[in-house]
PDB file of N, CA and C in Angstrom:
ATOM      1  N   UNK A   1      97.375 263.803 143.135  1.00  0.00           N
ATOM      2  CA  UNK A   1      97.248 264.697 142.019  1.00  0.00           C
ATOM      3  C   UNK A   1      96.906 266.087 142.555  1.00  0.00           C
ATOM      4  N   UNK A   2      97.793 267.325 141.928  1.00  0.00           N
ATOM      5  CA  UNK A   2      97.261 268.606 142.381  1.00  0.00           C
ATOM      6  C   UNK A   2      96.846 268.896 141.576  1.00  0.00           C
ATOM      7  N   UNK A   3      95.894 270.148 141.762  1.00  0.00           N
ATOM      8  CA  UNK A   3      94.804 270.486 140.976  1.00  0.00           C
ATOM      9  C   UNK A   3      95.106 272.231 141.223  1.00  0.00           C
ATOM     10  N   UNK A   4      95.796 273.030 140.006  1.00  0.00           N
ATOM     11  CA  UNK A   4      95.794 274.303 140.415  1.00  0.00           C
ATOM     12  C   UNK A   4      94.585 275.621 139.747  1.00  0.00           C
ATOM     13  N   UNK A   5      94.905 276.157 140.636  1.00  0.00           N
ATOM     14  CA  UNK A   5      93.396 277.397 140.062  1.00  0.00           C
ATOM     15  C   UNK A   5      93.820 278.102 139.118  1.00  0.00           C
ATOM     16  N   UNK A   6      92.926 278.417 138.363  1.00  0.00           N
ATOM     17  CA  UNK A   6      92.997 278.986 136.986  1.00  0.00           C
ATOM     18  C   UNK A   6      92.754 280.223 137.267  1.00  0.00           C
ATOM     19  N   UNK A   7      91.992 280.719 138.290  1.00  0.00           N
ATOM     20  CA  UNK A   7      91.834 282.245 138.502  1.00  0.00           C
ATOM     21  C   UNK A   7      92.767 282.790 139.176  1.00  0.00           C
ATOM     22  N   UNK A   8      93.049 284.021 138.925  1.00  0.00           N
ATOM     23  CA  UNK A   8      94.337 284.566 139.108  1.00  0.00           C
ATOM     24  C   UNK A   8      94.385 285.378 140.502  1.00  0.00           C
ATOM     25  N   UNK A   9      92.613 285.903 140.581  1.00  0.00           N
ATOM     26  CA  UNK A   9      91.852 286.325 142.025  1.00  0.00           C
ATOM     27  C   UNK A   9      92.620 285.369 143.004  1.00  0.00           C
ATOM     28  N   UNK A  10      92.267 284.039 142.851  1.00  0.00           N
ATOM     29  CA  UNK A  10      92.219 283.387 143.972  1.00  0.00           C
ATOM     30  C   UNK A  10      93.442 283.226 144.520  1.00  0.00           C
ATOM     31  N   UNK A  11      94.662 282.959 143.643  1.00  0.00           N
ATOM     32  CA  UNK A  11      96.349 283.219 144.079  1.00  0.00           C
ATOM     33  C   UNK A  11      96.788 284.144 144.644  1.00  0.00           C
ATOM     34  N   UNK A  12      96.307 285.289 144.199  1.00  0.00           N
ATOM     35  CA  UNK A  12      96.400 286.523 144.727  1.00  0.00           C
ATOM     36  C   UNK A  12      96.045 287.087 146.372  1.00  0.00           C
ATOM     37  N   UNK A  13      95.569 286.184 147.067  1.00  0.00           N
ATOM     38  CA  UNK A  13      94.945 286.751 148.456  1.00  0.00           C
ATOM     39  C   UNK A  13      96.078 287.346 149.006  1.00  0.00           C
ATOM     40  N   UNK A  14      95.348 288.365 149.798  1.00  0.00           N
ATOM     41  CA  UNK A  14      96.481 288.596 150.683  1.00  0.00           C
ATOM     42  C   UNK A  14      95.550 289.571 151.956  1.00  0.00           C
ATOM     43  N   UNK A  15      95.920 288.949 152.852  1.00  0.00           N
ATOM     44  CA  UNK A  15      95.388 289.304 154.386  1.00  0.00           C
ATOM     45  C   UNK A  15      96.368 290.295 155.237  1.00  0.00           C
ATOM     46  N   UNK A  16      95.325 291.361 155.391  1.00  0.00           N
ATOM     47  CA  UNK A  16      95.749 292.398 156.144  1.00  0.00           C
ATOM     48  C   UNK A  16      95.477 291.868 158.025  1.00  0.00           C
ATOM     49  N   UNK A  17      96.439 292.627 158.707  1.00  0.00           N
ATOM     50  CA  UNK A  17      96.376 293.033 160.325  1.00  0.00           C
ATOM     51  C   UNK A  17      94.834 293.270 160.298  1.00  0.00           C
ATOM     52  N   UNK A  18      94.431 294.292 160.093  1.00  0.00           N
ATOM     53  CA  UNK A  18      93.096 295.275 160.128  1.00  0.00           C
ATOM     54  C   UNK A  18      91.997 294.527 160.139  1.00  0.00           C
ATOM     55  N   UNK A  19      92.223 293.540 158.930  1.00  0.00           N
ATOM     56  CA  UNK A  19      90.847 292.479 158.437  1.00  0.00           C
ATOM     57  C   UNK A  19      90.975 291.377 159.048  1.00  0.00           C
ATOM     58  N   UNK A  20      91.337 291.295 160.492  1.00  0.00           N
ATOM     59  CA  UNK A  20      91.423 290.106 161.302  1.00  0.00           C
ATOM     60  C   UNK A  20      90.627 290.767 162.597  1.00  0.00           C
ATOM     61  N   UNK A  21      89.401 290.027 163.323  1.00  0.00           N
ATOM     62  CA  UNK A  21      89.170 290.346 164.104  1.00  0.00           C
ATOM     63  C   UNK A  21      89.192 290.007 165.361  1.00  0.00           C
ATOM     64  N   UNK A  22      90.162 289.093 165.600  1.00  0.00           N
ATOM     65  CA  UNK A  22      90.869 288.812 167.012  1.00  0.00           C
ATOM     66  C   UNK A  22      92.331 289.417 166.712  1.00  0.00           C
ATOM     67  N   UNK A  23      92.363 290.371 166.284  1.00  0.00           N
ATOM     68  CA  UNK A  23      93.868 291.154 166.101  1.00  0.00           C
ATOM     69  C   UNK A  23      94.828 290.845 167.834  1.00  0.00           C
ATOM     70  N   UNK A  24      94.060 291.385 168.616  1.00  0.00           N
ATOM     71  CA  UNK A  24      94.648 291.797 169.707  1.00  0.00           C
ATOM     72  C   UNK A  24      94.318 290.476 170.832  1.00  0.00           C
ATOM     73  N   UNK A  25      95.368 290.465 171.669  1.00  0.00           N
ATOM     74  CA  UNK A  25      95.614 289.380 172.627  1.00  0.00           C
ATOM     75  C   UNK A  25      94.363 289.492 173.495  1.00  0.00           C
ATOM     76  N   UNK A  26      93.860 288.694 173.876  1.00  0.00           N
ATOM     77  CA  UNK A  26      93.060 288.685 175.297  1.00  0.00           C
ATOM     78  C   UNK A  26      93.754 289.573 176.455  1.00  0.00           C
ATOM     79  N   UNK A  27      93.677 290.155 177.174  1.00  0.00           N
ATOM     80  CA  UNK A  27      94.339 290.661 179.119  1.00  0.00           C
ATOM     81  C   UNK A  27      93.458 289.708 179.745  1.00  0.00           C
ATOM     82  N   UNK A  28      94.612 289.715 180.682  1.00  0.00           N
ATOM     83  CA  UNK A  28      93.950 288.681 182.337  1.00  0.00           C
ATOM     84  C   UNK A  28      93.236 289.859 182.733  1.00  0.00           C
ATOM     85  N   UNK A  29      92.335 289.224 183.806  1.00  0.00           N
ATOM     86  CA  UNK A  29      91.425 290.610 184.523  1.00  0.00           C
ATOM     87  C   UNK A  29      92.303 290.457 186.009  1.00  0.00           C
ATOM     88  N   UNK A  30      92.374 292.128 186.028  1.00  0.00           N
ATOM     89  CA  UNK A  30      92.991 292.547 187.347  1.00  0.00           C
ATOM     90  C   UNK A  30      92.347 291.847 188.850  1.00  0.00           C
ATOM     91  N   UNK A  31      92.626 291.590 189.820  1.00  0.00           N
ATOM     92  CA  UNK A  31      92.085 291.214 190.653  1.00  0.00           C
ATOM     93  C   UNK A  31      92.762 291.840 192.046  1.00  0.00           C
ATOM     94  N   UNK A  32      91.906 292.628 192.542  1.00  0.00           N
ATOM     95  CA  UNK A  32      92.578 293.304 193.456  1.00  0.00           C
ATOM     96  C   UNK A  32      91.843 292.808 195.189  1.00  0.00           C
ATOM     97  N   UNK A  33      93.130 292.847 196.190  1.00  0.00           N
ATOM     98  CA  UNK A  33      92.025 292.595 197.374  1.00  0.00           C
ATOM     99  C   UNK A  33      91.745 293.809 198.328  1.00  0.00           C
ATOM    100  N   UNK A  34      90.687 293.863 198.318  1.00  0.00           N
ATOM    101  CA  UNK A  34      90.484 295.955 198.811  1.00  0.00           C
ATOM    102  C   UNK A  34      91.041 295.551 200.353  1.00  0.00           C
ATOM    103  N   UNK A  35      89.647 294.293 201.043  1.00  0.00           N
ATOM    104  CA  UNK A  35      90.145 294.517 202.574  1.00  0.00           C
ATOM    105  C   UNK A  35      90.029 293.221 202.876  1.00  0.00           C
ATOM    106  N   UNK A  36      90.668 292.697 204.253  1.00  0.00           N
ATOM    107  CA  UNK A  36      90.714 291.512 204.831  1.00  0.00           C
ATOM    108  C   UNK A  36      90.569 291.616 206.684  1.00  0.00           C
ATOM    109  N   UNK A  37      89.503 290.755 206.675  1.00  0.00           N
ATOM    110  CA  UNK A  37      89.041 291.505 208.769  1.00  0.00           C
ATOM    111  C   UNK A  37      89.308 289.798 208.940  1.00  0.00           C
ATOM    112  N   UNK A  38      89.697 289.861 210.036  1.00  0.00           N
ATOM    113  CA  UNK A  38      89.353 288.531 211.218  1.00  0.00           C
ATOM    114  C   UNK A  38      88.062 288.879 211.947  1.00  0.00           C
ATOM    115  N   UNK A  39      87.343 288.052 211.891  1.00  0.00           N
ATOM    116  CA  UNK A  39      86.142 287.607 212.478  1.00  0.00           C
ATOM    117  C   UNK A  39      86.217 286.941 214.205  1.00  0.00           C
ATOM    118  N   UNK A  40      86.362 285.817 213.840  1.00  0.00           N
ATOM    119  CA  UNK A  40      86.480 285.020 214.874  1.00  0.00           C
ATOM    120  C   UNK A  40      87.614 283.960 214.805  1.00  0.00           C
ATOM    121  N   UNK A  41      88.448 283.642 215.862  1.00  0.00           N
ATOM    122  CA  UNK A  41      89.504 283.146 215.940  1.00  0.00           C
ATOM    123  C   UNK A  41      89.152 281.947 217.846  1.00  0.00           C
ATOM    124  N   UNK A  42      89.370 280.766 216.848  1.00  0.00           N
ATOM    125  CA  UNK A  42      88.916 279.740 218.297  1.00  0.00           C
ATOM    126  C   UNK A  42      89.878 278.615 218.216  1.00  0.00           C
ATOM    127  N   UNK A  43      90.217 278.462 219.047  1.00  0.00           N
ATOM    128  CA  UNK A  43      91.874 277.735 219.561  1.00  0.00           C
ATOM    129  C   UNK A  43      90.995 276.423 220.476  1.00  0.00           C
ATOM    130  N   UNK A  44      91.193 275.068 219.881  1.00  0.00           N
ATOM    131  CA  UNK A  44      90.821 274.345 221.388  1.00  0.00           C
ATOM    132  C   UNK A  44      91.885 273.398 220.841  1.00  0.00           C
ATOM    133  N   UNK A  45      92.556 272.173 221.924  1.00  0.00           N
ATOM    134  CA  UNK A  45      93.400 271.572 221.924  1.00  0.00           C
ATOM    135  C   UNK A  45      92.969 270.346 222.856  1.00  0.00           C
ATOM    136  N   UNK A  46      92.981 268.794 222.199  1.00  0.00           N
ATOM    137  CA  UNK A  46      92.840 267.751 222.833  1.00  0.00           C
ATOM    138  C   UNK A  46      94.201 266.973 223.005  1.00  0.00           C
ATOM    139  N   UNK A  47      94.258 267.370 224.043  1.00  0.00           N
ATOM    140  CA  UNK A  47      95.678 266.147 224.872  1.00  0.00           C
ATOM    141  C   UNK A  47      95.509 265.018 225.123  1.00  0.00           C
ATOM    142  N   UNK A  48      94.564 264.262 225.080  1.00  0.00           N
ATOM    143  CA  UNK A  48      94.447 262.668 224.829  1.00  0.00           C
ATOM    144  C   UNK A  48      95.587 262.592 223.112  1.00  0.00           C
ATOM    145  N   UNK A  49      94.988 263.005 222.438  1.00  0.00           N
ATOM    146  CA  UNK A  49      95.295 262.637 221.257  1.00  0.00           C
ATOM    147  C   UNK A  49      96.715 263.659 220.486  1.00  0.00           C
ATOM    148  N   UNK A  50      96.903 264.692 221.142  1.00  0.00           N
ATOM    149  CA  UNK A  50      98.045 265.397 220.836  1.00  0.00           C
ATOM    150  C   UNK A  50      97.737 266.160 219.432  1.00  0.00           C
ATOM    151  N   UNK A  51      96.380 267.035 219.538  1.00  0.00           N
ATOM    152  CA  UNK A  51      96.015 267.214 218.746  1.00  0.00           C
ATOM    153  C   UNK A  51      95.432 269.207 218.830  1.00  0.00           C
ATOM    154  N   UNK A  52      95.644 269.748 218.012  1.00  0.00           N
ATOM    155  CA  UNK A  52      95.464 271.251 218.477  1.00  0.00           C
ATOM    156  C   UNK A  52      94.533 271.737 217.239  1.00  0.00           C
ATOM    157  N   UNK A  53      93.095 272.426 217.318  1.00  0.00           N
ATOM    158  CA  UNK A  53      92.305 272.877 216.566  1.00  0.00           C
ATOM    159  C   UNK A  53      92.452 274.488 216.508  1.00  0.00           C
ATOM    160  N   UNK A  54      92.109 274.787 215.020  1.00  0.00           N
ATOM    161  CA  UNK A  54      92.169 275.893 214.984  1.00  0.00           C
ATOM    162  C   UNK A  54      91.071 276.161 214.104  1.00  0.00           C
ATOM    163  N   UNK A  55      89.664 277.443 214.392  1.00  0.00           N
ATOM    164  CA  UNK A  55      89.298 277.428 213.517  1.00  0.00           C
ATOM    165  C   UNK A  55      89.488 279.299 213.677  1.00  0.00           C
ATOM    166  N   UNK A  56      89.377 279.364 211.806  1.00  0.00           N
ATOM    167  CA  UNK A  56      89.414 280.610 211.806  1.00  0.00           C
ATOM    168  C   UNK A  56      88.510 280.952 211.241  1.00  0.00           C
ATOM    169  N   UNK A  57      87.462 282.686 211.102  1.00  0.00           N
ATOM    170  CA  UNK A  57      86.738 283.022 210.370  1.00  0.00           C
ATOM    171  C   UNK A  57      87.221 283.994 209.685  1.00  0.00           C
ATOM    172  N   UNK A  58      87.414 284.713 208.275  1.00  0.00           N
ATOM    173  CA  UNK A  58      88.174 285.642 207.838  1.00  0.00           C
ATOM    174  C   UNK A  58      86.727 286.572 206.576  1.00  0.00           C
ATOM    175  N   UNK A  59      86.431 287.677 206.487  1.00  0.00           N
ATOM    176  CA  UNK A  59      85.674 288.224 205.569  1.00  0.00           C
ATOM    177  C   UNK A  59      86.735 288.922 204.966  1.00  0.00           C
ATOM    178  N   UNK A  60      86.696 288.958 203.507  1.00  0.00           N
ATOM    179  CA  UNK A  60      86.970 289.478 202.550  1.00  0.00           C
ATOM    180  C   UNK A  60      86.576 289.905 201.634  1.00  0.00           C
ATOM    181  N   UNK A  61      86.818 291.347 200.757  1.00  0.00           N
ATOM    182  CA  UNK A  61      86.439 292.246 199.445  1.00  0.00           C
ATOM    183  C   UNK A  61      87.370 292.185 198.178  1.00  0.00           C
ATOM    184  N   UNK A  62      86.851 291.541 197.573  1.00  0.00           N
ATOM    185  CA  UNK A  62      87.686 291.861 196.225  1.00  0.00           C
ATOM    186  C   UNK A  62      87.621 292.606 195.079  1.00  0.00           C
ATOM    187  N   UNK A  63      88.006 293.411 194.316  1.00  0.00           N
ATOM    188  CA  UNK A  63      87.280 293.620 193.326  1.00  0.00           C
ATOM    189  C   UNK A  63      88.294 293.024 192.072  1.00  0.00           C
ATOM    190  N   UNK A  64      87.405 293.363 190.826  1.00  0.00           N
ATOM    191  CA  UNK A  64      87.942 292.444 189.634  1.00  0.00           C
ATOM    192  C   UNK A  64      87.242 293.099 188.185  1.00  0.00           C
ATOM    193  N   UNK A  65      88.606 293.603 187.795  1.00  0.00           N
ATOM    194  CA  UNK A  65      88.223 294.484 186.819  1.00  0.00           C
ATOM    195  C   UNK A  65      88.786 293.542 185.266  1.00  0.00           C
ATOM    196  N   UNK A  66      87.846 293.773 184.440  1.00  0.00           N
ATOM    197  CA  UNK A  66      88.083 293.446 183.015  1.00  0.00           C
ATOM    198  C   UNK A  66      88.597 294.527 182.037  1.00  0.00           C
ATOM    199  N   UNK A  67      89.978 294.029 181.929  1.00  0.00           N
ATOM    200  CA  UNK A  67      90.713 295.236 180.922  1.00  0.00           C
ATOM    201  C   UNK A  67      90.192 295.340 179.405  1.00  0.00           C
ATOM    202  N   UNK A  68      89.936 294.198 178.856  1.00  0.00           N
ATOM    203  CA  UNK A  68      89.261 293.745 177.952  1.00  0.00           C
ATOM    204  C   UNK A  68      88.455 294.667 177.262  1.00  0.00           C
ATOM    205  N   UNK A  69      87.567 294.792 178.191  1.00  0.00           N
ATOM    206  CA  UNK A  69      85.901 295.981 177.891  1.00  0.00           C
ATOM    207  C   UNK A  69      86.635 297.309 177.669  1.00  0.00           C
TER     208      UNK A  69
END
């Protein structure tokens, strides 16, 4: 069973752009990489097992901006 409104207000709505307040999409935040250094770089290799190590050390800067704000 439907049941319709008698007030004429209530049929009547009508929603504006403006009167919504997630109008606008979210942005991804930028992510930028300023710099990248090698540190330390160490190579050893076991020939019993046929096996080659590598370790690396790497420092890095990023920055990361919110378009949003």
């Amino acid at each position: 069973m439907e049941v319709e409104s008698s007030n004429p207000a209530e049929n009547s709505r009508s929603y504006n752009v403006a009167d919504c307040k997630y109008a606008r999409r979210p942005k991804r935040p930028i992510i930028k990489l300023d710099s990248m250094t090698l540190q330390d770089l160490a190579v050893s290799a076991d020939m019993a097992r046929h096996k080659v190590f590598l370790n690396i050390t790497m420092n890095g800067s990023l920055s990361i901006k919110n378009p949003n704000r």
